[in-house]
C-alpha atoms as a PDB file:
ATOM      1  CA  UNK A   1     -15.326   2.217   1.201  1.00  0.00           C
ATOM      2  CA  UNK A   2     -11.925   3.387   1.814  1.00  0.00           C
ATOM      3  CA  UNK A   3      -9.185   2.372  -0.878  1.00  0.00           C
ATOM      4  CA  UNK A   4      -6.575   0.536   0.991  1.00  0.00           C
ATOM      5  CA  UNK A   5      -4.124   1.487  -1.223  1.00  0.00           C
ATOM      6  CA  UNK A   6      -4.703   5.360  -0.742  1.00  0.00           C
ATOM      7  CA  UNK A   7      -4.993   4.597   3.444  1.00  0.00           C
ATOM      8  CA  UNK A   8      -1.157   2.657   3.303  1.00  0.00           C
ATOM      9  CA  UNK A   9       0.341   5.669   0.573  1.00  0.00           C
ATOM     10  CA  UNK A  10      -1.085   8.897   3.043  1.00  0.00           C
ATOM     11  CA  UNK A  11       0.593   6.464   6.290  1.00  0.00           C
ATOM     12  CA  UNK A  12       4.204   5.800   4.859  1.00  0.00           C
ATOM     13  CA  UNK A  13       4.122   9.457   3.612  1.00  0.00           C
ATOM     14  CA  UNK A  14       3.619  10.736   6.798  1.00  0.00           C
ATOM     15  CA  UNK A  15       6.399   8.977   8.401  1.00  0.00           C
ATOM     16  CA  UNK A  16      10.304  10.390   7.714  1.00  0.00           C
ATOM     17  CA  UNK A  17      11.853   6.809   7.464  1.00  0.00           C
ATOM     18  CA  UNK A  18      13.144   6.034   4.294  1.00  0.00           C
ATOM     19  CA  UNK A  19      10.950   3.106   2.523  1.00  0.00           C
ATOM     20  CA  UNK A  20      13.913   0.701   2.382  1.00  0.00           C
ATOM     21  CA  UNK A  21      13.804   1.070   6.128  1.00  0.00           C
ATOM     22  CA  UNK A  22      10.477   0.383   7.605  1.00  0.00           C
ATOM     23  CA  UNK A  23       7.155  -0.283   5.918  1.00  0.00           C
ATOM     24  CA  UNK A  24       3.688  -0.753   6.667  1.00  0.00           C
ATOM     25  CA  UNK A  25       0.827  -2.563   5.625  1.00  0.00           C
ATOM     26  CA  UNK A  26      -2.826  -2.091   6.603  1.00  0.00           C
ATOM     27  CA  UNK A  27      -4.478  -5.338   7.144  1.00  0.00           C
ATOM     28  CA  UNK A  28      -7.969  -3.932   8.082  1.00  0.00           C
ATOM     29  CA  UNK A  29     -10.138  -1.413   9.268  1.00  0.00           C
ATOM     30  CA  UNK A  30     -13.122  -1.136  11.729  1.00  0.00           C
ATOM     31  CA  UNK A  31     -15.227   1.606  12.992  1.00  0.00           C
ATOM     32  CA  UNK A  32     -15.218   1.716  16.263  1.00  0.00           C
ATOM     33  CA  UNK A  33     -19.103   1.175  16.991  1.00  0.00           C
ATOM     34  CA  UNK A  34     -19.965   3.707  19.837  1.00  0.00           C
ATOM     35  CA  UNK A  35     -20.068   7.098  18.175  1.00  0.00           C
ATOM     36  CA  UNK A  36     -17.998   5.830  15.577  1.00  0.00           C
ATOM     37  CA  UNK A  37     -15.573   8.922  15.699  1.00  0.00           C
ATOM     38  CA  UNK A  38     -12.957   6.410  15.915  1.00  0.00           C
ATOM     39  CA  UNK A  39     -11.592   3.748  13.537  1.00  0.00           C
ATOM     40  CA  UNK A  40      -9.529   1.009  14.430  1.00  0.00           C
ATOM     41  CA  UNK A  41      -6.625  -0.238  12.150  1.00  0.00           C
ATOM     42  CA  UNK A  42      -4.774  -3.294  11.943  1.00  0.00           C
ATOM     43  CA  UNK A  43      -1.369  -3.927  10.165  1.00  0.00           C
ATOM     44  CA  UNK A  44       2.242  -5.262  10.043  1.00  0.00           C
ATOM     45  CA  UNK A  45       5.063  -3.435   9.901  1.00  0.00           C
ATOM     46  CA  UNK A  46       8.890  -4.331   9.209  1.00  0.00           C
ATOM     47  CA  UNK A  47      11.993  -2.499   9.996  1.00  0.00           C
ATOM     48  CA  UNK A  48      15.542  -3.360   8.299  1.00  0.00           C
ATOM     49  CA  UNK A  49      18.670  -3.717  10.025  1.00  0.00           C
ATOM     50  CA  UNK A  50      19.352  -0.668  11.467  1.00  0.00           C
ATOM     51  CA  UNK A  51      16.771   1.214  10.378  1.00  0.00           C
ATOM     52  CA  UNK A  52      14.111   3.346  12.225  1.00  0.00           C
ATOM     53  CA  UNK A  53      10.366   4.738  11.896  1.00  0.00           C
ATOM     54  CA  UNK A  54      11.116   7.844  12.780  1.00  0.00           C
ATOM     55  CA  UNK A  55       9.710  10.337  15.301  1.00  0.00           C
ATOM     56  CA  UNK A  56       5.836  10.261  14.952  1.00  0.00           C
ATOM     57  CA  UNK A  57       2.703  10.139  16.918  1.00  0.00           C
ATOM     58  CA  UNK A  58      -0.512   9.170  16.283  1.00  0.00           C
ATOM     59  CA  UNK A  59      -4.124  10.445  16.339  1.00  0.00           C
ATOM     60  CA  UNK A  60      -4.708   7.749  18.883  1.00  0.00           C
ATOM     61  CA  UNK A  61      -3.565   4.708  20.783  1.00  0.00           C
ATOM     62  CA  UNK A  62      -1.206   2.679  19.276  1.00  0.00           C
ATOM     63  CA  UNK A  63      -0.485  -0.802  20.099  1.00  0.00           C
ATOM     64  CA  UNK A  64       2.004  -3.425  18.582  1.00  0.00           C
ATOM     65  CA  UNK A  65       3.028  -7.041  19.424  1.00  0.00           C
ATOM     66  CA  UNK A  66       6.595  -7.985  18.230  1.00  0.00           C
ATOM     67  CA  UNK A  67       6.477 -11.218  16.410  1.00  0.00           C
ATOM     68  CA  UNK A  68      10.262 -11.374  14.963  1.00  0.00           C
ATOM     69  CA  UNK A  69      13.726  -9.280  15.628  1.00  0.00           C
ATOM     70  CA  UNK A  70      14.865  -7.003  18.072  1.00  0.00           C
ATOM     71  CA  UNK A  71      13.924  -3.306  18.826  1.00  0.00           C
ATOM     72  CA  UNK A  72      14.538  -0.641  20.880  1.00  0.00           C
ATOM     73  CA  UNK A  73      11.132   1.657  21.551  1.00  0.00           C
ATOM     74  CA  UNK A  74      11.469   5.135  22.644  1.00  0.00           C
ATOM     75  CA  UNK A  75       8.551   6.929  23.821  1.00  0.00           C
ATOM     76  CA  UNK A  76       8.636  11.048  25.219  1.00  0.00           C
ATOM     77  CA  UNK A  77       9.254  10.930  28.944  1.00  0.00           C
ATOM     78  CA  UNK A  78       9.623   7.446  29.102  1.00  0.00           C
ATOM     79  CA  UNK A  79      12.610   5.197  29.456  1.00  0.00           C
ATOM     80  CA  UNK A  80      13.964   3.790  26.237  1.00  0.00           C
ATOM     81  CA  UNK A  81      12.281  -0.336  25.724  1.00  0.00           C
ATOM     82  CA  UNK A  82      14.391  -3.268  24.435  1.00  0.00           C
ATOM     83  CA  UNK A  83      11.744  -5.178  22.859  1.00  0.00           C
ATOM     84  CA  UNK A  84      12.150  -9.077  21.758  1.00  0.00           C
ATOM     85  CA  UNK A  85       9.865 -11.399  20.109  1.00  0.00           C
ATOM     86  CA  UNK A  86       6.176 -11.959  22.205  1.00  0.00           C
ATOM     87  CA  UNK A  87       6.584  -8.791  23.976  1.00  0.00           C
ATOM     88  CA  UNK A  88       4.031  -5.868  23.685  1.00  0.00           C
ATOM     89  CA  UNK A  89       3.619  -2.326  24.189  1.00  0.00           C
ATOM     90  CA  UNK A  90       1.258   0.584  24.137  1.00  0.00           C
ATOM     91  CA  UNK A  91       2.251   3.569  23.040  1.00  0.00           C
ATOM     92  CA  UNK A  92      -1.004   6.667  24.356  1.00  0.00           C
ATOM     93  CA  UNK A  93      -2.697   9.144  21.718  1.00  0.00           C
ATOM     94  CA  UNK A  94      -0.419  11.895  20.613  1.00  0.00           C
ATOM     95  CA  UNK A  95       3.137  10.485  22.666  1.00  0.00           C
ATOM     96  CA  UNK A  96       5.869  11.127  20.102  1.00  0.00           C
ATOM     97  CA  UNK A  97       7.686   8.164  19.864  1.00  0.00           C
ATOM     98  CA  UNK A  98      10.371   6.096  17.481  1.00  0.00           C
ATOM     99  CA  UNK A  99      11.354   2.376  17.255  1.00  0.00           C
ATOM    100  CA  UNK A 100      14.945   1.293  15.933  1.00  0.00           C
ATOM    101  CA  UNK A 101      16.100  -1.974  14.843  1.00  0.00           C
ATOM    102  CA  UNK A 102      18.963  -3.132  16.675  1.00  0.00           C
ATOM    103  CA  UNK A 103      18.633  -7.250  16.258  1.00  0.00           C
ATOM    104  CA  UNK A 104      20.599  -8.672  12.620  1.00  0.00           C
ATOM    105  CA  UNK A 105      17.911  -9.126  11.057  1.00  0.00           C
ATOM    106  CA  UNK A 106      14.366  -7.342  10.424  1.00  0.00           C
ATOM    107  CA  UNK A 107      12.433  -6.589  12.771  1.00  0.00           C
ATOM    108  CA  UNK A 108       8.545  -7.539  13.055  1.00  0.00           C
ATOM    109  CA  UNK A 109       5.317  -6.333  14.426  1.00  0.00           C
ATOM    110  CA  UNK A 110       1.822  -6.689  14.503  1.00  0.00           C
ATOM    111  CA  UNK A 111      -0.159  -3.522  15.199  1.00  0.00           C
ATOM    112  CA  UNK A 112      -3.637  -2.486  16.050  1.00  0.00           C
ATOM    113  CA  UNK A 113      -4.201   1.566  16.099  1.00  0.00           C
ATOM    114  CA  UNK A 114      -7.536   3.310  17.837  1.00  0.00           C
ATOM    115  CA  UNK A 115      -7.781   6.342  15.971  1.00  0.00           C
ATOM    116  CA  UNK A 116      -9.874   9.350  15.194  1.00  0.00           C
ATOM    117  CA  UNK A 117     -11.138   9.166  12.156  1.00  0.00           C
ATOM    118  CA  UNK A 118     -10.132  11.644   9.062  1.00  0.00           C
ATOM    119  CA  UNK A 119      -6.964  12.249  10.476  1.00  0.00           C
ATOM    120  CA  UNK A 120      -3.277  11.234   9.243  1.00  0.00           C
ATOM    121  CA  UNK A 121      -2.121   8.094  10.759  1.00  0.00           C
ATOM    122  CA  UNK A 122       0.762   9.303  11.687  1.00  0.00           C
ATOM    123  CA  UNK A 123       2.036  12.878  11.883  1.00  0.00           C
ATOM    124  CA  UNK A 124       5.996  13.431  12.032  1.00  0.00           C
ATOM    125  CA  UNK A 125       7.273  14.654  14.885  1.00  0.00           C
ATOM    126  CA  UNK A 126       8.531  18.302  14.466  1.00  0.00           C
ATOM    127  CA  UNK A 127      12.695  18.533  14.017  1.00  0.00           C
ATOM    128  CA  UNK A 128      14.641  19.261  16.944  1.00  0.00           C
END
């Protein structure tokens, strides 16, 4: 059994955001039963005021439900999102993306991830 501990330390580290600026938690995880090459992850995660997550991508599908705050979403060669409380989005295996707080107070979310198994959570995106 996977130490959840370990699984939340290797995800924040592989995200540039400073920790005082977004956070995770991982809630659970699943193996996905056909073939089980794939795991699926649930979690929270909380941005402060003004902060960001930082451009990342994932080994997988990524999908998050906005419970409190405000956020803007930007995913690669897609328009930028203004995302409220209730909405949802999707974010597809690999897409570099970044979300930024832009509401006054912290922003909220409730995400479930689809991905491969053994690899990082979330990879940085490479600097520009």
């Amino acid at each position: 059994m996977r130490s959840y501990a370990f699984a939340l330390a290797v995800l924040v580290a592989a995200v540039p955001a400073s920790a005082q600026e977004f956070k995770r938690q991982i809630l659970q995880r699943v193996d996905v039963p056909l073939g089980a090459q794939h795991e699926t992850v649930i979690g929270t995660a909380e941005i402060a005021v003004g902060g960001a997550t930082g451009a990342h991508s994932h080994p997988g599908v990524e999908m998050i439900v906005v419970i409190d705050g405000e956020m803007d979403v930007f995913v690669e060669s897609e328009p930028a999102k203004r995302l409220k409380p209730g909405d949802s989005f999707a974010v597809p295996t690999g897409k570099v993306h970044d979300t930024k707080n832009v509401g006054s107070g912290p922003a909220k979310v409730v995400v479930t991830w689809m991905v491969e198994k053994g690899k990082p959570m979330a990879v940085p995106a490479p600097a520009k």
